[in-house]
N, C-alpha and C. Protein backbone atom coordinates (compact mmCIF):
# COMPACT_ATOMS: atom_id res chain seq x y z
N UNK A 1 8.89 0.40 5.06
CA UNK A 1 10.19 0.86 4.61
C UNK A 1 10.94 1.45 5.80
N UNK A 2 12.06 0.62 5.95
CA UNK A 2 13.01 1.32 7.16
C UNK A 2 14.00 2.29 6.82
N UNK A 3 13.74 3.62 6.96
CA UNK A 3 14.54 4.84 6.45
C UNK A 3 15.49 5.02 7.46
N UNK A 4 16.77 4.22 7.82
CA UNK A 4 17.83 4.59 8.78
C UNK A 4 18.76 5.77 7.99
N UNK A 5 19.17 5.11 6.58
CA UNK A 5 20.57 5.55 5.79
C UNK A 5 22.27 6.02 6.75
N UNK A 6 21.87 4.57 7.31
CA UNK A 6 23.00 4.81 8.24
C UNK A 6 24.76 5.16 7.64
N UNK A 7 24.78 4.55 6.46
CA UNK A 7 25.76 4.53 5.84
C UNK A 7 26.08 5.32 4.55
N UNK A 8 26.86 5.37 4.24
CA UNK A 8 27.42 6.41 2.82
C UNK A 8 27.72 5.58 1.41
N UNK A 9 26.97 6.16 0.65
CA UNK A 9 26.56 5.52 -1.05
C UNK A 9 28.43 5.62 -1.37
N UNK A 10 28.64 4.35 -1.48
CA UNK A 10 29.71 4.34 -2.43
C UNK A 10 30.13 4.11 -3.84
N UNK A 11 30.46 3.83 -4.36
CA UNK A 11 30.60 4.15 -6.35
C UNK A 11 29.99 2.56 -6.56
N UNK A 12 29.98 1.92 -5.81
CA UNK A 12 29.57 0.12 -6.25
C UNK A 12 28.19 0.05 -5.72
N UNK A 13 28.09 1.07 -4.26
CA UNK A 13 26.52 1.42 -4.16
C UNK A 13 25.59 1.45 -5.15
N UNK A 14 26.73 2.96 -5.65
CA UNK A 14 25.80 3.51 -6.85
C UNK A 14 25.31 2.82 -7.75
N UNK A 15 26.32 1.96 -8.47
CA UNK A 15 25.91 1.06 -9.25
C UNK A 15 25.26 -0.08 -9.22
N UNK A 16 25.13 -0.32 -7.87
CA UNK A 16 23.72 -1.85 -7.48
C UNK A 16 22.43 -0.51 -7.87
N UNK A 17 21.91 0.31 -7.29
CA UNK A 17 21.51 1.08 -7.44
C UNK A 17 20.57 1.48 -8.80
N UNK A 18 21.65 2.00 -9.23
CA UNK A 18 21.11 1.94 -10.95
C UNK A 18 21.33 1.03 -11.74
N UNK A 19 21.98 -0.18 -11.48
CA UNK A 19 21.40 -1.38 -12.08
C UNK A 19 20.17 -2.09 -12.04
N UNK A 20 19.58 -2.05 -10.80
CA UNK A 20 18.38 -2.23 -10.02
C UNK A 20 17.56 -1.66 -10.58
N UNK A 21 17.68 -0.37 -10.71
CA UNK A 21 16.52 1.13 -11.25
C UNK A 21 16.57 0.54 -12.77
N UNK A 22 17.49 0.18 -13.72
CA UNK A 22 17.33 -0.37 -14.60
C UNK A 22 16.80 -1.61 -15.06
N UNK A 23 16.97 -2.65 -14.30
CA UNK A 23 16.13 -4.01 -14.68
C UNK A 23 16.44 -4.72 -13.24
N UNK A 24 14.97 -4.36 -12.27
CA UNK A 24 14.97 -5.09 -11.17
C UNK A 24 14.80 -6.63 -10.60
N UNK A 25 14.56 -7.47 -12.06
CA UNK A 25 14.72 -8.60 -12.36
C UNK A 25 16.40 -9.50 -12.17
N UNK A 26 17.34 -8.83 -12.16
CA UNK A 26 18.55 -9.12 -12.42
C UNK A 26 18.68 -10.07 -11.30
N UNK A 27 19.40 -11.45 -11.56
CA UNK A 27 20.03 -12.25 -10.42
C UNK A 27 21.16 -12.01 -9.70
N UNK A 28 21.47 -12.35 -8.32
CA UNK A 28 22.46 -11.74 -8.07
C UNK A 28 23.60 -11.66 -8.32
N UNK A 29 23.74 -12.86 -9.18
CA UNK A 29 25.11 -13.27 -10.16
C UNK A 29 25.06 -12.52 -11.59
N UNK A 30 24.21 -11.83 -11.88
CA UNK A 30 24.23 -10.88 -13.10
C UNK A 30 24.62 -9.44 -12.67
N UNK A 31 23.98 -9.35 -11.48
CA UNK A 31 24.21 -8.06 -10.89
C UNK A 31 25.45 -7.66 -10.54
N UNK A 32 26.11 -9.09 -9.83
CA UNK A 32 27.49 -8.79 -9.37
C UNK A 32 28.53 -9.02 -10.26
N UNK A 33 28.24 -9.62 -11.70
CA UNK A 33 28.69 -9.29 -13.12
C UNK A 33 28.71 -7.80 -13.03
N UNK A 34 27.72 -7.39 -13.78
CA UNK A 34 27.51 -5.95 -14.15
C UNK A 34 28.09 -4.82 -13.13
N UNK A 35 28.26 -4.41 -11.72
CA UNK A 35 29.21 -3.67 -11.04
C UNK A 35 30.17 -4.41 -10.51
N UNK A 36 30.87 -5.15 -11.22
CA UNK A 36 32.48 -6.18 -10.80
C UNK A 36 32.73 -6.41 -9.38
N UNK A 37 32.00 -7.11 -9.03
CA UNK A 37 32.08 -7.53 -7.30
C UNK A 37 32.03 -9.08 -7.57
N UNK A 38 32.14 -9.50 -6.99
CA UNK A 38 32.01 -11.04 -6.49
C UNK A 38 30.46 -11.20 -5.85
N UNK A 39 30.01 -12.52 -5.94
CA UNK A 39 28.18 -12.63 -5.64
C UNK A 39 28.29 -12.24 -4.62
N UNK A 40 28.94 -13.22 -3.33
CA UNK A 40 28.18 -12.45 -2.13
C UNK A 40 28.29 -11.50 -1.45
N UNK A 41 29.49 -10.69 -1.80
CA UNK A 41 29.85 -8.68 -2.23
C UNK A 41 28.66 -8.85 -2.33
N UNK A 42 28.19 -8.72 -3.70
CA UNK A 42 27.15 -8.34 -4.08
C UNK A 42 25.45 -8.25 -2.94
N UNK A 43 25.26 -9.63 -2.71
CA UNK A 43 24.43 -9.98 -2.02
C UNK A 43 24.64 -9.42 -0.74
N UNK A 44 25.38 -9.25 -0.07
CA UNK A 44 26.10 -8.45 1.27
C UNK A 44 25.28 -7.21 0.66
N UNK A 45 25.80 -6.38 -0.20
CA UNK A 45 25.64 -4.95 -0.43
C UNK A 45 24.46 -4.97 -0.54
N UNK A 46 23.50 -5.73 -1.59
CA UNK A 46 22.22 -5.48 -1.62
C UNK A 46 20.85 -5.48 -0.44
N UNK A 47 21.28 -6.58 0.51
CA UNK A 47 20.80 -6.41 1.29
C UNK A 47 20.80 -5.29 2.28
N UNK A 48 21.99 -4.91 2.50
CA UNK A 48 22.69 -3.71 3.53
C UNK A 48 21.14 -2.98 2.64
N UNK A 49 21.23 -2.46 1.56
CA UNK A 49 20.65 -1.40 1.15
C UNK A 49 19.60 -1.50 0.99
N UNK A 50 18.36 -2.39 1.17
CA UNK A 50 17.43 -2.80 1.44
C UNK A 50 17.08 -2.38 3.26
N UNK A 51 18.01 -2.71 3.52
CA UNK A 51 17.82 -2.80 5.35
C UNK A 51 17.52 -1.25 5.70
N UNK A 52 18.90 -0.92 5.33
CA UNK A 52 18.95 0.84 5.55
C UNK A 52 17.90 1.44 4.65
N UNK A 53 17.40 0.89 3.84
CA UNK A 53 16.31 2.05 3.28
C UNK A 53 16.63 2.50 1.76
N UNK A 54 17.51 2.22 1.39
CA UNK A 54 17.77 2.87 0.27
C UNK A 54 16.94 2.25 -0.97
N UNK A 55 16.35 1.37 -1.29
CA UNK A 55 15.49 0.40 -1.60
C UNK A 55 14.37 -0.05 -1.30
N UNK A 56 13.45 1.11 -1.65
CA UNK A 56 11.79 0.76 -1.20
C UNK A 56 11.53 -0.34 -1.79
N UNK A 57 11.61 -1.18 -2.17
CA UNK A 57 10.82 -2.41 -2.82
C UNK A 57 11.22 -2.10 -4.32
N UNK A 58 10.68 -3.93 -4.90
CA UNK A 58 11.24 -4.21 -6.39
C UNK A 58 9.89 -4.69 -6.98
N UNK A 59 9.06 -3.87 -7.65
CA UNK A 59 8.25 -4.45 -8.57
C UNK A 59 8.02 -4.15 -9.99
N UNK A 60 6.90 -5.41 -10.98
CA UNK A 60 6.98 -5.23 -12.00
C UNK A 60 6.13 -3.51 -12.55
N UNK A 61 6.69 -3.38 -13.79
CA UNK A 61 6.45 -2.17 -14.61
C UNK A 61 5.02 -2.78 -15.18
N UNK A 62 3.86 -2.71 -14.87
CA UNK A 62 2.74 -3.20 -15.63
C UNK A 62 2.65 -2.15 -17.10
N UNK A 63 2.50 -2.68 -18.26
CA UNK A 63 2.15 -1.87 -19.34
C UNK A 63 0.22 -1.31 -19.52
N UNK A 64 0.51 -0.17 -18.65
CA UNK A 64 -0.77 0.39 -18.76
C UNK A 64 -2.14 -0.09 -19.68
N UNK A 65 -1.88 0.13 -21.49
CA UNK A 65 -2.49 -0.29 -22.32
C UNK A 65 -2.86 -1.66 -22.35
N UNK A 66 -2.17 -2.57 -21.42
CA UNK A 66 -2.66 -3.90 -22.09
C UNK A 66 -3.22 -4.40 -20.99
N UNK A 67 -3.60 -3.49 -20.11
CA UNK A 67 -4.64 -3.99 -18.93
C UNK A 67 -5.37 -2.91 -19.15
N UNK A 68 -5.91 -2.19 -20.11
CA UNK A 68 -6.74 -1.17 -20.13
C UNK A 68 -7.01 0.25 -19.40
N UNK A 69 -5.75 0.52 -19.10
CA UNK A 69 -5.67 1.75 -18.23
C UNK A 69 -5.01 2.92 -19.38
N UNK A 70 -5.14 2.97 -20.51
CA UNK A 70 -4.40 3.94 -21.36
C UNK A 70 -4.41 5.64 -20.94
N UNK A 71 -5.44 5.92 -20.64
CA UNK A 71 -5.57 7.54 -20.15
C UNK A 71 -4.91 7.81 -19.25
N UNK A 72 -4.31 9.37 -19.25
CA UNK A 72 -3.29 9.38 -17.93
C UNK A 72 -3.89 10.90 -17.85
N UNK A 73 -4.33 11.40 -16.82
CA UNK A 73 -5.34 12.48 -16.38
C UNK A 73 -4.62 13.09 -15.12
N UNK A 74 -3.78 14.60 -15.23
CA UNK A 74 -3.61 14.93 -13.95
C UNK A 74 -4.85 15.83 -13.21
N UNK A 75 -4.95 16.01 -12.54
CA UNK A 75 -5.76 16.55 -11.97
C UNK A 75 -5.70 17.90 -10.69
N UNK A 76 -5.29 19.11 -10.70
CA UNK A 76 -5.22 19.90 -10.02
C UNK A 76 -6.41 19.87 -8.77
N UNK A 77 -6.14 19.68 -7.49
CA UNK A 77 -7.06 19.66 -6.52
C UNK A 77 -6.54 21.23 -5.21
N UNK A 78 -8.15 21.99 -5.38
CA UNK A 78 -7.87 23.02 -4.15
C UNK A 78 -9.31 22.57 -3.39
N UNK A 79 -8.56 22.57 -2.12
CA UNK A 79 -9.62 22.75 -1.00
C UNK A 79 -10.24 23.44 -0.24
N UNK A 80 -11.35 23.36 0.31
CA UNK A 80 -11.90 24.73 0.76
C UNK A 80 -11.07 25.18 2.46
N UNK A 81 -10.08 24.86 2.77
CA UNK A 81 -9.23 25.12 3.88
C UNK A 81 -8.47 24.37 3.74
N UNK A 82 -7.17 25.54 4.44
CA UNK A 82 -5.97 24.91 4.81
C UNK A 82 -5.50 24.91 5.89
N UNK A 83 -6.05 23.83 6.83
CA UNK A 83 -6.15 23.09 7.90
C UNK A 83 -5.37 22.00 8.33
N UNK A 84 -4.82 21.39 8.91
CA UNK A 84 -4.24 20.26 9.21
C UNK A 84 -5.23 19.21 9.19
N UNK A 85 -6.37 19.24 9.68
CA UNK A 85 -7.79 18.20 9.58
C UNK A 85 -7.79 18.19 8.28
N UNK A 86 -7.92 19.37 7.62
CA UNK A 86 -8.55 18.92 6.27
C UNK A 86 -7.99 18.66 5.08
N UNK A 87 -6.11 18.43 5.56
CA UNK A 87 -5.32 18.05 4.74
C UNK A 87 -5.44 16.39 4.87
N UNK A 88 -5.32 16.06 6.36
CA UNK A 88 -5.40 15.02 6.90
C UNK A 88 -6.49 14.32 6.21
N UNK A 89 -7.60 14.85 6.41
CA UNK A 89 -8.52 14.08 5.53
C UNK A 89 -8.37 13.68 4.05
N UNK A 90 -8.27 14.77 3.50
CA UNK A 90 -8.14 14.77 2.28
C UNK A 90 -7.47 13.49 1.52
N UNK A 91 -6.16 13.50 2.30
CA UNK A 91 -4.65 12.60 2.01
C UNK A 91 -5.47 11.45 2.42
N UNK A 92 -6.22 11.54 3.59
CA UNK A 92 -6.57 9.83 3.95
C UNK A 92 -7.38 9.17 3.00
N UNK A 93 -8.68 10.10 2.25
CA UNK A 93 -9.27 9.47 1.43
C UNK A 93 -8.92 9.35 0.09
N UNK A 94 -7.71 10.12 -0.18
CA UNK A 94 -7.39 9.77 -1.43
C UNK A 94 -6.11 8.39 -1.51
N UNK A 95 -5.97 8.21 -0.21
CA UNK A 95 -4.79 6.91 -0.22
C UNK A 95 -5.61 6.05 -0.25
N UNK A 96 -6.70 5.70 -0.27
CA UNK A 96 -7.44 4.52 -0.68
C UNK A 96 -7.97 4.69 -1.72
N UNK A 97 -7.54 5.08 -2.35
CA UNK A 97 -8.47 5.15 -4.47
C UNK A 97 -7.16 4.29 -5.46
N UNK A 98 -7.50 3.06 -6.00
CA UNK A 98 -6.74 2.93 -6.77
C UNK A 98 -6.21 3.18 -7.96
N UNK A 99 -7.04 4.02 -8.18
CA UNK A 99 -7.30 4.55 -9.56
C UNK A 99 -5.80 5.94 -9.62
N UNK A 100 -5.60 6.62 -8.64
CA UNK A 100 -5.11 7.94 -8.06
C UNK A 100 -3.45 7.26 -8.14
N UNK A 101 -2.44 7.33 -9.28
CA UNK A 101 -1.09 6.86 -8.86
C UNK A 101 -0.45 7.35 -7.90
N UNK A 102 -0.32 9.24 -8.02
CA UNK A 102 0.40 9.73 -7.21
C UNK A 102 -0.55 11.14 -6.92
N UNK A 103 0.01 11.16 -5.31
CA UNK A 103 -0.76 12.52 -4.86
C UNK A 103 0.16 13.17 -4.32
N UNK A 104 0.58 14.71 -4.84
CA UNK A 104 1.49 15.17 -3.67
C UNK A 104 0.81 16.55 -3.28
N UNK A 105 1.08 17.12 -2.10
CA UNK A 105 1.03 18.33 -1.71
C UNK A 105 2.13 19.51 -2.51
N UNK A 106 1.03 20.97 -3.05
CA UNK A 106 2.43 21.49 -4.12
C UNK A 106 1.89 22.68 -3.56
N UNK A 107 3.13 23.58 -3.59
CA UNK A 107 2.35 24.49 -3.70
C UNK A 107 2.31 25.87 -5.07
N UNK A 108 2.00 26.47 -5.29
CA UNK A 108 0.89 27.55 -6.29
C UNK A 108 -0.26 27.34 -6.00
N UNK A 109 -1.02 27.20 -7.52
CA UNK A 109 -2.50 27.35 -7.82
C UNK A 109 -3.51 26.05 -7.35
N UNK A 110 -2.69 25.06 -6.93
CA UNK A 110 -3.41 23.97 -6.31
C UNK A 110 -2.76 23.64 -4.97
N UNK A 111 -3.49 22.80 -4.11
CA UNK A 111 -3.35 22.24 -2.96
C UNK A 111 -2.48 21.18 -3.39
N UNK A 112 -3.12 20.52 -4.15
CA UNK A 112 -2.43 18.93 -4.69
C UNK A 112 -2.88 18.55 -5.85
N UNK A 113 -1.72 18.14 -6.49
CA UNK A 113 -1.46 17.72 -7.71
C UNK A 113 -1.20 15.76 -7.91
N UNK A 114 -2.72 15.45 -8.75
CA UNK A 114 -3.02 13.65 -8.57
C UNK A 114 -2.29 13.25 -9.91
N UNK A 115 -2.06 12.20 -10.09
CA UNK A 115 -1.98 11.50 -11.39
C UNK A 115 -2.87 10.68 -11.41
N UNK A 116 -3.58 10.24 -12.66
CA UNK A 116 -4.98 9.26 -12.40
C UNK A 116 -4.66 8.74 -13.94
N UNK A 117 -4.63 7.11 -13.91
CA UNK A 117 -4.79 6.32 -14.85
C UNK A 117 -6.92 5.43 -15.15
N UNK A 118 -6.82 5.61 -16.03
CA UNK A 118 -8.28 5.59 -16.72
C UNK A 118 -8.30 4.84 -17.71
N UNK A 119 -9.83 4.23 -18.14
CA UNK A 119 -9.81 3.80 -19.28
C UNK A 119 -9.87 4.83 -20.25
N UNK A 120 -10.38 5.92 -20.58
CA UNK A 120 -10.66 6.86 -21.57
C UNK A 120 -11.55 8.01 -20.62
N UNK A 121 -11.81 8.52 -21.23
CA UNK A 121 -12.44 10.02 -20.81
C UNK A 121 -13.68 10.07 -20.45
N UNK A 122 -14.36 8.93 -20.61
CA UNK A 122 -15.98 8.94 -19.97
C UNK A 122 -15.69 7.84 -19.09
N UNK A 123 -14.63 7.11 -18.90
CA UNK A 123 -14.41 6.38 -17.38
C UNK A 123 -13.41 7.92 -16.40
N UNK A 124 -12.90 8.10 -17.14
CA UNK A 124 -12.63 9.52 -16.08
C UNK A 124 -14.05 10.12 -15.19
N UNK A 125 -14.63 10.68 -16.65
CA UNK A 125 -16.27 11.81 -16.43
C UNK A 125 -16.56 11.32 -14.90
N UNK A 126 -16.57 9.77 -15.37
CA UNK A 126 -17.83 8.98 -14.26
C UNK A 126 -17.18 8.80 -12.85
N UNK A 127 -15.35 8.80 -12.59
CA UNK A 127 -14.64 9.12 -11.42
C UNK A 127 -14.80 10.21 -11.16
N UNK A 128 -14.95 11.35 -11.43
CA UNK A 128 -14.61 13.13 -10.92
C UNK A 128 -15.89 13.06 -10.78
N UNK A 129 -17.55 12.44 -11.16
CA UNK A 129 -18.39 13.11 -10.83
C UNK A 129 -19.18 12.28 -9.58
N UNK A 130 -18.36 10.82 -8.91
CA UNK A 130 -18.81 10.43 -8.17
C UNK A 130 -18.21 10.20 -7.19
N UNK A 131 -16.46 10.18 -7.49
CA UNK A 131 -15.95 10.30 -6.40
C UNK A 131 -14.92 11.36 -6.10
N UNK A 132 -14.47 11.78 -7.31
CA UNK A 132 -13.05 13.10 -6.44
C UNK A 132 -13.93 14.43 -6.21
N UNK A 133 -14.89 14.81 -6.99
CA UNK A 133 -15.67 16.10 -6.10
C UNK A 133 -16.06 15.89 -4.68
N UNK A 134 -15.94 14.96 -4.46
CA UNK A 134 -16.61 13.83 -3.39
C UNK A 134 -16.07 13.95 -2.00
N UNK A 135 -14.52 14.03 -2.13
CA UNK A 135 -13.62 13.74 -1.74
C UNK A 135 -13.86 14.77 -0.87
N UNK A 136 -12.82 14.77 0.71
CA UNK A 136 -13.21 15.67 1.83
C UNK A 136 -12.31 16.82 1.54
N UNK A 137 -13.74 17.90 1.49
CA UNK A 137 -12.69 19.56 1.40
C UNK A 137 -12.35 19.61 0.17
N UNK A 138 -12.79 19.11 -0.95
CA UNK A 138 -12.76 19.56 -2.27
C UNK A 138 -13.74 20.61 -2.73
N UNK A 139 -12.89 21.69 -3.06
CA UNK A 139 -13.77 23.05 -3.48
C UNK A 139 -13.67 23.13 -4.98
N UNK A 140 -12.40 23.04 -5.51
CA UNK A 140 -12.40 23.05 -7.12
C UNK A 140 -11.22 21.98 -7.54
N UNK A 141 -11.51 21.39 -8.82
CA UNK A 141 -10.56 20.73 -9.10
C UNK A 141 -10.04 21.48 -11.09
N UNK A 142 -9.15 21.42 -10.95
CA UNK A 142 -8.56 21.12 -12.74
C UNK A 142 -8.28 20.30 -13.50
N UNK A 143 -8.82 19.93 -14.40
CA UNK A 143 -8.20 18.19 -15.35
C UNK A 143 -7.26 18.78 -16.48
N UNK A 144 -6.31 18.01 -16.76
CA UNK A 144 -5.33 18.22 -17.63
C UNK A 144 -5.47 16.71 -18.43
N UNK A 145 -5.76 16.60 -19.30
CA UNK A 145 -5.84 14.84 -20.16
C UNK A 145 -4.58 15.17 -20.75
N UNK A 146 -3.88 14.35 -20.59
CA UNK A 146 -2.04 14.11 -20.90
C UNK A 146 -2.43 13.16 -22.50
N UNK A 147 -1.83 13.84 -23.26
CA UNK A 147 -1.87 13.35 -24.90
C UNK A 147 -0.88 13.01 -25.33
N UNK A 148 0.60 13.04 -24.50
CA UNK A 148 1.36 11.86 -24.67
C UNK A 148 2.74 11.92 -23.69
N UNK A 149 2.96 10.83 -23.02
CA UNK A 149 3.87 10.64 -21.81
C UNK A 149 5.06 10.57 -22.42
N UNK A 150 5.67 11.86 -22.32
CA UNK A 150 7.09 12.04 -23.03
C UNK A 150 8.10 11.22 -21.97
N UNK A 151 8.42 11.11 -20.38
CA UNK A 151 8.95 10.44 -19.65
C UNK A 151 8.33 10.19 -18.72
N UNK A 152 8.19 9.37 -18.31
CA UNK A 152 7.37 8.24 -17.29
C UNK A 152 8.11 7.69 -16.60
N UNK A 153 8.21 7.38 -14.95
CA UNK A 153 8.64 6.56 -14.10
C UNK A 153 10.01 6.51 -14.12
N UNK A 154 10.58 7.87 -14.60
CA UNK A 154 12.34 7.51 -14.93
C UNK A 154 13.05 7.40 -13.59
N UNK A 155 14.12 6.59 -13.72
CA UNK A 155 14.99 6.34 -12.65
C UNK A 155 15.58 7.22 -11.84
N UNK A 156 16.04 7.48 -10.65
CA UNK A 156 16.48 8.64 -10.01
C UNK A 156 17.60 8.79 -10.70
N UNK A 157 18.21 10.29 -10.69
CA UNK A 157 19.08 10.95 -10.89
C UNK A 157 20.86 10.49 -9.64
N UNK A 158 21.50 10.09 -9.77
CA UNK A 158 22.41 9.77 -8.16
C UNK A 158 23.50 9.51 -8.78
């Protein structure tokens, strides 16, 4: 991803934008329907905003349940130091788990706060007891089992 943002979001920006965030499937002749430009306006603009960054990539929404991932498990992670090594580590081995959607650094009562998709709660058990205790510089963790995803993956705010 090339993060220049050399240029300034304009109102037709905006709207490739959140048309995009809305159904990233759209052709570019639907698209340039839907914010009133002409196609290769359109296609001009979209690319620009791809180039500059504004547009990490376009992929599909997989429906969790029907590939068997229904559980959604956050997970509070503290480590036994707060080190630059042992953040470093930490972050490195958890960017290779596919299981782990999102990891960020927070701060309060945890170091970092995971999102983890699962089959159910004894395919969780059997991840936390072989691999995230596991994990480098893990001293304690917290599980939260999420019992129902009121908003999920919503579109940016702009």
């Amino acid at each position: 991803m090339k993060e220049t943002f050399t240029s300034e979001l304009d109102r037709i920006d905006r709207n490739i934008l959140r048309a995009l965030q809305e159904d990233g499937r759209l052709s570019n002749a639907d698209l340039a329907k839907k914010v009133n430009v002409s196609a290769p306006t359109c296609h001009r603009r979209t690319q620009r905003l791809f180039e500059e960054g504004y547009i990490a990539g376009v992929r599909a929404q997989v429906a969790p349940q029907a590939v068997g991932l229904g559980a959604v498990v956050m997970v509070g992670v503290v480590l036994d130091r707060s080190t630059p090594e042992s953040f470093a580590a930490f972050e490195q081995a958890v960017s290779g788990l596919p299981f782990v959607l999102d990891c960020n650094l927070v701060a309060g009562d945890f170091d970092y706060l995971m999102k983890i998709r699962v089959r159910d709660m004894s395919d969780f058990n059997r991840l936390h007891g072989q691999t995230l205790i596991a994990l480098p510089g893990v001293r304690q963790t917290r599980t939260f089992f999420v019992i129902k995803e009121v908003k999920d993956n919503a579109p940016l705010p702009f």
